[in-house]
N, C-alpha and C. Protein backbone atom coordinates (compact mmCIF):
# COMPACT_ATOMS: atom_id res chain seq x y z
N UNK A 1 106.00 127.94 137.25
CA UNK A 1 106.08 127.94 135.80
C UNK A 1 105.59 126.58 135.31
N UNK A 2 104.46 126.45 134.71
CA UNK A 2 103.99 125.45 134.21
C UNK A 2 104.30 125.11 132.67
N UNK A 3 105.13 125.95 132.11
CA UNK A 3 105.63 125.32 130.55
C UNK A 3 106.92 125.58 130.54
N UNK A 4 107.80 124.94 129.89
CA UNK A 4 108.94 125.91 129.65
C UNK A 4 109.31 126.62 128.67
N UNK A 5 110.10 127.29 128.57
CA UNK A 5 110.59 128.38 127.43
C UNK A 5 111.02 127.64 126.48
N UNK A 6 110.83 128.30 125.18
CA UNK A 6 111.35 128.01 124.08
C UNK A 6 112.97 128.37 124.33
N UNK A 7 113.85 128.13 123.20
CA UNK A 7 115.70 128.65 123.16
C UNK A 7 115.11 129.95 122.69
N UNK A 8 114.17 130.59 121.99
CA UNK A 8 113.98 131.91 121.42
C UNK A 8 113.72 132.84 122.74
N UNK A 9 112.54 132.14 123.42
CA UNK A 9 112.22 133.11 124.79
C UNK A 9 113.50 133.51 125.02
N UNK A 10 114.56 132.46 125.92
CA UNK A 10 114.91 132.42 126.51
C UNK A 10 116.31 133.53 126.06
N UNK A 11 116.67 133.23 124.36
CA UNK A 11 117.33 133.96 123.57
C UNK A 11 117.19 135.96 123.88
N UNK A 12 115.58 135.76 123.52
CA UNK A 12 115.06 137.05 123.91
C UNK A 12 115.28 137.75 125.43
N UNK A 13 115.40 136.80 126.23
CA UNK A 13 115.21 137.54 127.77
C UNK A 13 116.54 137.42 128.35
N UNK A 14 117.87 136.96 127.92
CA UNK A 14 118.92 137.34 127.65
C UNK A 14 119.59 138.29 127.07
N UNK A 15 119.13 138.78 126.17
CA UNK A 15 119.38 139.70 125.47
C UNK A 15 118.56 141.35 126.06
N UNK A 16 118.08 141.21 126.67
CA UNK A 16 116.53 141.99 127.18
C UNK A 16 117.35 142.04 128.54
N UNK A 17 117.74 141.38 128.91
CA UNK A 17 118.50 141.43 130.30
C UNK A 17 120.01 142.55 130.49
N UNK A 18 120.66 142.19 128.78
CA UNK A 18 121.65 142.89 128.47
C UNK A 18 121.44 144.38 128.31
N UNK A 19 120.14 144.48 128.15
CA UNK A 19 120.02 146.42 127.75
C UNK A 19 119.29 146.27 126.72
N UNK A 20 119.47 145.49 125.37
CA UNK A 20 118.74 145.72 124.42
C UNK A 20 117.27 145.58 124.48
N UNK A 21 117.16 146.83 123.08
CA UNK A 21 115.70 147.09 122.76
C UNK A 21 115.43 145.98 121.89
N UNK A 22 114.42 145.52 122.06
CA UNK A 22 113.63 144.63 120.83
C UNK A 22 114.13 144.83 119.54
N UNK A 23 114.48 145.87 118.88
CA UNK A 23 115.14 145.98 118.35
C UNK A 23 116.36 145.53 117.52
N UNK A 24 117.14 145.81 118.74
CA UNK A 24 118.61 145.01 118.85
C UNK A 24 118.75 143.72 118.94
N UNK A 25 117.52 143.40 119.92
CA UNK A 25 117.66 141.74 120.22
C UNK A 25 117.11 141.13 118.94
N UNK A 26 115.96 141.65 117.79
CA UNK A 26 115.63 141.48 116.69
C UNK A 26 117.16 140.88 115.57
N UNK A 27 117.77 142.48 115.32
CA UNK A 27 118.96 142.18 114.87
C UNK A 27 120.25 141.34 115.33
N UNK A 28 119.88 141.33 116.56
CA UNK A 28 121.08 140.33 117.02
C UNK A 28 120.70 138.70 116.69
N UNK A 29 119.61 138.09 116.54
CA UNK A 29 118.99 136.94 116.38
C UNK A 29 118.04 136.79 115.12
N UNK A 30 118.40 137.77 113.89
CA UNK A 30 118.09 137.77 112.53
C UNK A 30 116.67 137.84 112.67
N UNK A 31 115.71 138.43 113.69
CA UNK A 31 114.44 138.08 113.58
C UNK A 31 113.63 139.75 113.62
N UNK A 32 112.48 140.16 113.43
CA UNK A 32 111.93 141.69 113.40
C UNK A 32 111.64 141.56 114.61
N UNK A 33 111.14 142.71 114.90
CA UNK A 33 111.44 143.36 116.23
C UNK A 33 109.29 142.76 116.92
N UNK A 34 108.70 142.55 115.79
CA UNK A 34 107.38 142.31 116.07
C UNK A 34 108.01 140.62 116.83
N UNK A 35 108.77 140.14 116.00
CA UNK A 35 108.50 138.05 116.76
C UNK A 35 109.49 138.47 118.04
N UNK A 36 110.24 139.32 118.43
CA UNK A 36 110.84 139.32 119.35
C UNK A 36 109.66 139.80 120.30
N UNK A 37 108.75 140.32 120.14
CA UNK A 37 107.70 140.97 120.85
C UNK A 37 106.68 139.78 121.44
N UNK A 38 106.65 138.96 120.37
CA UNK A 38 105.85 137.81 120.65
C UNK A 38 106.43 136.69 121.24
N UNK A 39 107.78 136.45 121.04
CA UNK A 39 108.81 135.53 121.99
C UNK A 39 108.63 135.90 123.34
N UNK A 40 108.47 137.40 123.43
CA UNK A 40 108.23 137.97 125.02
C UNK A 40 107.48 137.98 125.47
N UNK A 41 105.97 138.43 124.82
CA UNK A 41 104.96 138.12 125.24
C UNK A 41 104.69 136.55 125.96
N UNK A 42 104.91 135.64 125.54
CA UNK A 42 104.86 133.83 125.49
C UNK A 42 105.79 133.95 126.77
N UNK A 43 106.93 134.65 126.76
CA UNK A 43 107.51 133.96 127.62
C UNK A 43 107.34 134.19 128.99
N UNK A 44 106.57 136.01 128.94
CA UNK A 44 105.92 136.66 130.07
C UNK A 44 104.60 135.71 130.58
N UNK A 45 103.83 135.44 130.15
CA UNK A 45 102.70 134.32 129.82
C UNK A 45 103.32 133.18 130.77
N UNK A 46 104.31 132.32 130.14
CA UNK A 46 104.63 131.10 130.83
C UNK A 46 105.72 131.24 132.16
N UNK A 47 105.94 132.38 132.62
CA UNK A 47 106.69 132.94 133.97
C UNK A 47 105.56 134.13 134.59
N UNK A 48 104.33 133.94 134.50
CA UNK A 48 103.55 134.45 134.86
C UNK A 48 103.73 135.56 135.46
N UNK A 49 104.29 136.91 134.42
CA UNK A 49 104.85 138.12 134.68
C UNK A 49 104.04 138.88 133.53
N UNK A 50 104.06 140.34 133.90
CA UNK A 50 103.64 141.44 133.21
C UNK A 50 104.51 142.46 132.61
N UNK A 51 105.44 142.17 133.00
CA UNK A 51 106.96 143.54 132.19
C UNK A 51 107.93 143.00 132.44
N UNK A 52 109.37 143.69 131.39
CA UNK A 52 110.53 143.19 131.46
C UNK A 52 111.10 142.98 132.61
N UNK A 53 110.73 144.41 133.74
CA UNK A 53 112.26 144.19 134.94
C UNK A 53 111.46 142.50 135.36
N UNK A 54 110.23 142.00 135.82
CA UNK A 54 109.49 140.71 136.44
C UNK A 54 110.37 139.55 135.47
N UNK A 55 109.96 139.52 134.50
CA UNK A 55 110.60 138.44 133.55
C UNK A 55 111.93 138.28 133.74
N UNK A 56 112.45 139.92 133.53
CA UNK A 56 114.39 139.18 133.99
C UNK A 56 114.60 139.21 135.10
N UNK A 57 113.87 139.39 136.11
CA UNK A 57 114.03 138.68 137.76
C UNK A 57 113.63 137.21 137.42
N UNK A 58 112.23 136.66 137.13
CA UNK A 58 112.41 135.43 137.45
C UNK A 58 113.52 134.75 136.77
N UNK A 59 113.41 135.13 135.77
CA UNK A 59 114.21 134.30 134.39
C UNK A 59 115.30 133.80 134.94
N UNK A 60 116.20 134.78 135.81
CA UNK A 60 117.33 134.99 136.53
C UNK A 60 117.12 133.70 137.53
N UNK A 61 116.67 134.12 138.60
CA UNK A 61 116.26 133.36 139.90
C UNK A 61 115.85 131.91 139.65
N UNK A 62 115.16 132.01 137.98
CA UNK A 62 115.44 130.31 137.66
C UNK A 62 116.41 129.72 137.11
N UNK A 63 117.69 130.47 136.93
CA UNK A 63 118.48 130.60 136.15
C UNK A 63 118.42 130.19 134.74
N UNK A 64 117.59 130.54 134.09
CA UNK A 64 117.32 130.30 132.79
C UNK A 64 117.93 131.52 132.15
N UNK A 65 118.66 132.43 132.80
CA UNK A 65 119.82 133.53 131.98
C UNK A 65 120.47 134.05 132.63
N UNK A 66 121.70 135.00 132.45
CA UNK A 66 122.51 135.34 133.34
C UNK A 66 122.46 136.59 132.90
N UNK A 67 123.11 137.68 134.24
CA UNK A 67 123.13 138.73 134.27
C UNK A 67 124.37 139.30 133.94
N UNK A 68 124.70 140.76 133.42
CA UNK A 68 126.27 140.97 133.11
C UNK A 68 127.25 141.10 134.67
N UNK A 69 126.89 141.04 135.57
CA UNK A 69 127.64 140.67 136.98
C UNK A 69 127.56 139.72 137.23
N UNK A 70 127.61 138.17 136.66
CA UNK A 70 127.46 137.12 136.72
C UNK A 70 128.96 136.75 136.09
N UNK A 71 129.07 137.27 134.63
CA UNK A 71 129.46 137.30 133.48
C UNK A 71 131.00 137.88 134.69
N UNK A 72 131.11 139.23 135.27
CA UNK A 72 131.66 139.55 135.39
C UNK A 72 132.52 138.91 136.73
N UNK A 73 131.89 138.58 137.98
CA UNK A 73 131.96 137.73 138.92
C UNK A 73 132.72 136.52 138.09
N UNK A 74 132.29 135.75 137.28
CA UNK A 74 132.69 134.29 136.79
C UNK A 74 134.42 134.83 136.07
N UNK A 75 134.17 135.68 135.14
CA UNK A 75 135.96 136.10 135.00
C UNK A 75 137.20 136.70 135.97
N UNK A 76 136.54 137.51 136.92
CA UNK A 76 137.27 137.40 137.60
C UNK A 76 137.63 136.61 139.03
N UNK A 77 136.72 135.89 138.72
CA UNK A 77 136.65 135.01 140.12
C UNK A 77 137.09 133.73 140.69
């Protein structure tokens, strides 16, 4: 990875990780569902990936987001 993520990418591929549609992640972060498209695009671009499941593997593996068994592991653990 030669750039890093914006807090929006990173906002986006968290949320994208959770289940939500562009959509949701739109409304969840007050933004339309087109700049959430383009947060992803950029961020696919600078993790040199082509689709969501690639992006929330690396994203993950760089830990630049967490997964909901992470979430779940850390409370009960």
């Amino acid at each position: 990875m030669n750039e890093e993520l914006s807090l929006k990418e990173i906002a986006c591929l968290q949320l994208i990780a959770l289940g939500k549609t562009n959509i949701e992640a739109g409304k969840a972060l007050g933004l339309t569902h087109h700049t959430i498209q383009y947060h992803l695009h950029n961020a696919y671009h600078k993790l040199n990936v082509t689709n969501r499941a690639a992006a929330i593997s690396k994203a993950y593996h760089l830990a630049l987001i967490k997964l909901p068994i992470d979430t779940l592991v850390t409370k009960s653990g």
